[in-house]
Protein backbone atom coordinates (compact mmCIF):
# COMPACT_ATOMS: atom_id res chain seq x y z
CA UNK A 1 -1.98 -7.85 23.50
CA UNK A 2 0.89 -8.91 26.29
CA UNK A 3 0.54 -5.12 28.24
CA UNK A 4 -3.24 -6.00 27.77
CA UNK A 5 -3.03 -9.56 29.20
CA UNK A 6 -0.85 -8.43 32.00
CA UNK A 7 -3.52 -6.42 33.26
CA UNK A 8 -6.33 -8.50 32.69
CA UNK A 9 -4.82 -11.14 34.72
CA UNK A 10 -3.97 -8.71 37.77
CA UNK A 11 -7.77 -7.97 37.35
CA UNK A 12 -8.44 -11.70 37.04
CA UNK A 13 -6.62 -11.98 40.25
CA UNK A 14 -8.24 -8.73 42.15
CA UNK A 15 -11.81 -9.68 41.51
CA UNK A 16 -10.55 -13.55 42.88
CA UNK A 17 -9.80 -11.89 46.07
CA UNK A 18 -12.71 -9.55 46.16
CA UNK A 19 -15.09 -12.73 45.61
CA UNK A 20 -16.48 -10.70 43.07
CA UNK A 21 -17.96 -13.30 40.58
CA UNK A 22 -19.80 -10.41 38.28
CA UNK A 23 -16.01 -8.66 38.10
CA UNK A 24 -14.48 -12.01 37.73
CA UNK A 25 -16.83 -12.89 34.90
CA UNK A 26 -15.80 -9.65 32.97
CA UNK A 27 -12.37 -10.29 33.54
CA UNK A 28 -11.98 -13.77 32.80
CA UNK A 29 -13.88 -12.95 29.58
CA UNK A 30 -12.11 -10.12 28.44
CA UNK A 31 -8.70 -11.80 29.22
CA UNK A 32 -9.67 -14.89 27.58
CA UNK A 33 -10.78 -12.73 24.27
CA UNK A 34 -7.15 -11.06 24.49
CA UNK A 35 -5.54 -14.42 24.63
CA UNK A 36 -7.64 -15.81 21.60
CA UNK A 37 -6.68 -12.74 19.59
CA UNK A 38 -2.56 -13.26 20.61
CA UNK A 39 -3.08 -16.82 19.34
CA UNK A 40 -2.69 -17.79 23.37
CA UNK A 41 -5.46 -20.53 22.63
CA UNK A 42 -4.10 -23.00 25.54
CA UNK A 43 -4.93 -19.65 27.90
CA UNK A 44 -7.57 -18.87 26.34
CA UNK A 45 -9.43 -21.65 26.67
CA UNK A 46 -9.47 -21.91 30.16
CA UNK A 47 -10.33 -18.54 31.19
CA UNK A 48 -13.41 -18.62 28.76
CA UNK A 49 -14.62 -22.10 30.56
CA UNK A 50 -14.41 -20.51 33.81
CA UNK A 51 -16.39 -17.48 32.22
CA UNK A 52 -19.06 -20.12 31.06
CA UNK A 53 -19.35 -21.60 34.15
CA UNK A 54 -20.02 -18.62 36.50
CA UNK A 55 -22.35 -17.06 33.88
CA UNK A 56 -24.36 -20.34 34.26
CA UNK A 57 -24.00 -20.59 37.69
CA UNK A 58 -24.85 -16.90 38.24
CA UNK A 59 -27.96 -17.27 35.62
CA UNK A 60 -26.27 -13.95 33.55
CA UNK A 61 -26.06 -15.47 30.37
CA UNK A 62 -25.57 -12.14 27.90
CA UNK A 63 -22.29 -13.23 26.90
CA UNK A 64 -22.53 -16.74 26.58
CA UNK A 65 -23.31 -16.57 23.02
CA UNK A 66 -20.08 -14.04 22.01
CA UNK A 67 -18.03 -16.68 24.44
CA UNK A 68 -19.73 -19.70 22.32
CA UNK A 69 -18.61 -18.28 19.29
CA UNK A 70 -14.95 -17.86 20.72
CA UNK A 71 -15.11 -21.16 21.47
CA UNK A 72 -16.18 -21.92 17.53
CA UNK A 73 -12.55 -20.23 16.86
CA UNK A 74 -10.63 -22.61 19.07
CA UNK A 75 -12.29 -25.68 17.41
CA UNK A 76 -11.28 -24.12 14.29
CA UNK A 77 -8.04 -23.71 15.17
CA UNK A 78 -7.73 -27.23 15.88
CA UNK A 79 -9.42 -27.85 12.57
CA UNK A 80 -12.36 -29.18 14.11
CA UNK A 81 -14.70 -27.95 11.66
CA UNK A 82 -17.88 -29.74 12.63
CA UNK A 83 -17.62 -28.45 15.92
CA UNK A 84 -16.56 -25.12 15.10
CA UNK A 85 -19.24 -24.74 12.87
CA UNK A 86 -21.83 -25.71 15.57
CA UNK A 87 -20.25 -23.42 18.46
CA UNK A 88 -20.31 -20.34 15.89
CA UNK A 89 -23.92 -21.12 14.77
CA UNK A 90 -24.60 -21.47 18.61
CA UNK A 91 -23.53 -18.55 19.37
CA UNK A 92 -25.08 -16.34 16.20
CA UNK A 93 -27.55 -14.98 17.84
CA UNK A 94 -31.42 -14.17 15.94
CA UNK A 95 -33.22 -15.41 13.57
CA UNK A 96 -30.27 -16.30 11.14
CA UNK A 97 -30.51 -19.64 8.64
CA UNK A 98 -26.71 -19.06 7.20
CA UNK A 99 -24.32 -17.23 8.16
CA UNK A 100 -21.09 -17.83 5.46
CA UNK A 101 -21.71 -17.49 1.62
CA UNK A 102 -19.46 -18.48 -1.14
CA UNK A 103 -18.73 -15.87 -3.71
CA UNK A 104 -22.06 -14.96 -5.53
CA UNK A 105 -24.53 -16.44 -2.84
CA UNK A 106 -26.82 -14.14 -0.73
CA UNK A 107 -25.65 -13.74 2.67
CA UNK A 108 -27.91 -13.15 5.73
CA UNK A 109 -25.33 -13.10 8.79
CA UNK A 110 -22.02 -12.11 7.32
CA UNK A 111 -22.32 -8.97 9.51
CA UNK A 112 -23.06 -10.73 13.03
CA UNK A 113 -19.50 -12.27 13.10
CA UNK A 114 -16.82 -10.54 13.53
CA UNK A 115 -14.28 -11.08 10.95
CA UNK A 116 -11.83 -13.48 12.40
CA UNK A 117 -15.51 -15.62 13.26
CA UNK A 118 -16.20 -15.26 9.44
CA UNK A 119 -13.17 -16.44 8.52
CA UNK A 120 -13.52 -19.42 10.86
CA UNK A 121 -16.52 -20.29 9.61
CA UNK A 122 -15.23 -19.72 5.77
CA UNK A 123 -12.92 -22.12 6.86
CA UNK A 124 -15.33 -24.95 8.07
CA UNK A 125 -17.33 -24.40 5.16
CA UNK A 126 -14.83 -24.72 2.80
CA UNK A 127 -13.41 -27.61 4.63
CA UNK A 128 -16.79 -29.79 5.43
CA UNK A 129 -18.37 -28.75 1.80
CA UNK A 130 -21.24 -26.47 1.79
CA UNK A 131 -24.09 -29.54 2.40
CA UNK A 132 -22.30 -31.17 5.38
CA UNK A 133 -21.97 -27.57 6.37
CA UNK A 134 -25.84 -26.27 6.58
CA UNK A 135 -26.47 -29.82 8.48
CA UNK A 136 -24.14 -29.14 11.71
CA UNK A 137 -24.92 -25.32 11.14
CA UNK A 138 -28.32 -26.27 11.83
CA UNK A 139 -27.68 -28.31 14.79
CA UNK A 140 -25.75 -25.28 16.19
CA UNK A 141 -28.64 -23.36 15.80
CA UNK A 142 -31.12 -25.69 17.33
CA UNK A 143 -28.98 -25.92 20.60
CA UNK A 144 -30.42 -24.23 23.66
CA UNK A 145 -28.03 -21.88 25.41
CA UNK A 146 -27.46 -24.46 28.04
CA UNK A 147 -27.04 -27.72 25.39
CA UNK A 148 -24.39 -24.80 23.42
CA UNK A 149 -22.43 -23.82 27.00
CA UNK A 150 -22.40 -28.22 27.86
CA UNK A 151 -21.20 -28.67 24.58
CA UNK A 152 -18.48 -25.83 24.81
CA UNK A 153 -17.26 -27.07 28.15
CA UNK A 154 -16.68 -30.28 26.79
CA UNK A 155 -14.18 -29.65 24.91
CA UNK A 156 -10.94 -31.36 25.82
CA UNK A 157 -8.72 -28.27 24.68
């Protein structure tokens, strides 16, 4: 992920100069998701915010809910589980109820997340009990798009 970084951030920096804010968006996204997977999550997190806020600004809002759910791994990495839990459920996107079962439970969303989300969520679950769990899972997945990106963005990471 550094060689990949390296070049996402000279893109970053091209698509600044350009005043490109579609190519910006793509490249603060994408260089945000390679920080996230390095474990960069102080870089990470800002890159993604300024993703957020053009894609709002702009009114293209197709990757807000991937973003949201990046977001949903930060919290967790801060152990935030409440919060991951609502950014992830946020950012499922469909007509999903659950999304994380415990061994022997019928899962309907396993497959939307990709595995380091799952495990995130796992995580919350396990940490906030299964009850407290479905509760802020459900406010995730009552949030509008805008309430979800607010929310996001007001993290203090």
């Amino acid at each position: 992920y550094a060689s990949v970084r390296v070049l996402l951030e000279e893109c970053v920096a091209l698509f600044r100069g350009m005043k490109d804010p579609w190519g910006l968006s793509a490249a603060l996204a994408l260089a945000g998701a390679a920080a996230l997977q390095a474990a960069e999550y102080a870089q990470a997190r800002p890159l993604l915010a300024e993703h957020l806020r053009l894609v709002e600004q702009m009114g293209m809002r197709r990757s807000a809910p991937w973003v949201l759910r990046c977001f949903g791994r930060l919290a967790a990495e801060r152990e935030e589980w409440a919060r991951a839990a609502r950014l992830l459920a946020a950012g499922v996107e469909g007509p999903i109820t659950t999304v994380v079962s415990a061994p022997g439970e019928e899962a309907d969303a396993d497959s939307l997340l990709s595995p380091e989300e799952a495990q995130a969520a796992m995580a919350a679950r396990q940490a906030l009990g299964a009850k407290a769990f479905a509760a802020v899972w459900a406010e995730g997945r009552t949030m509008t798009l805008e309430e979800a990106i607010g929310y996001a963005l007001s993290d203090s990471l």
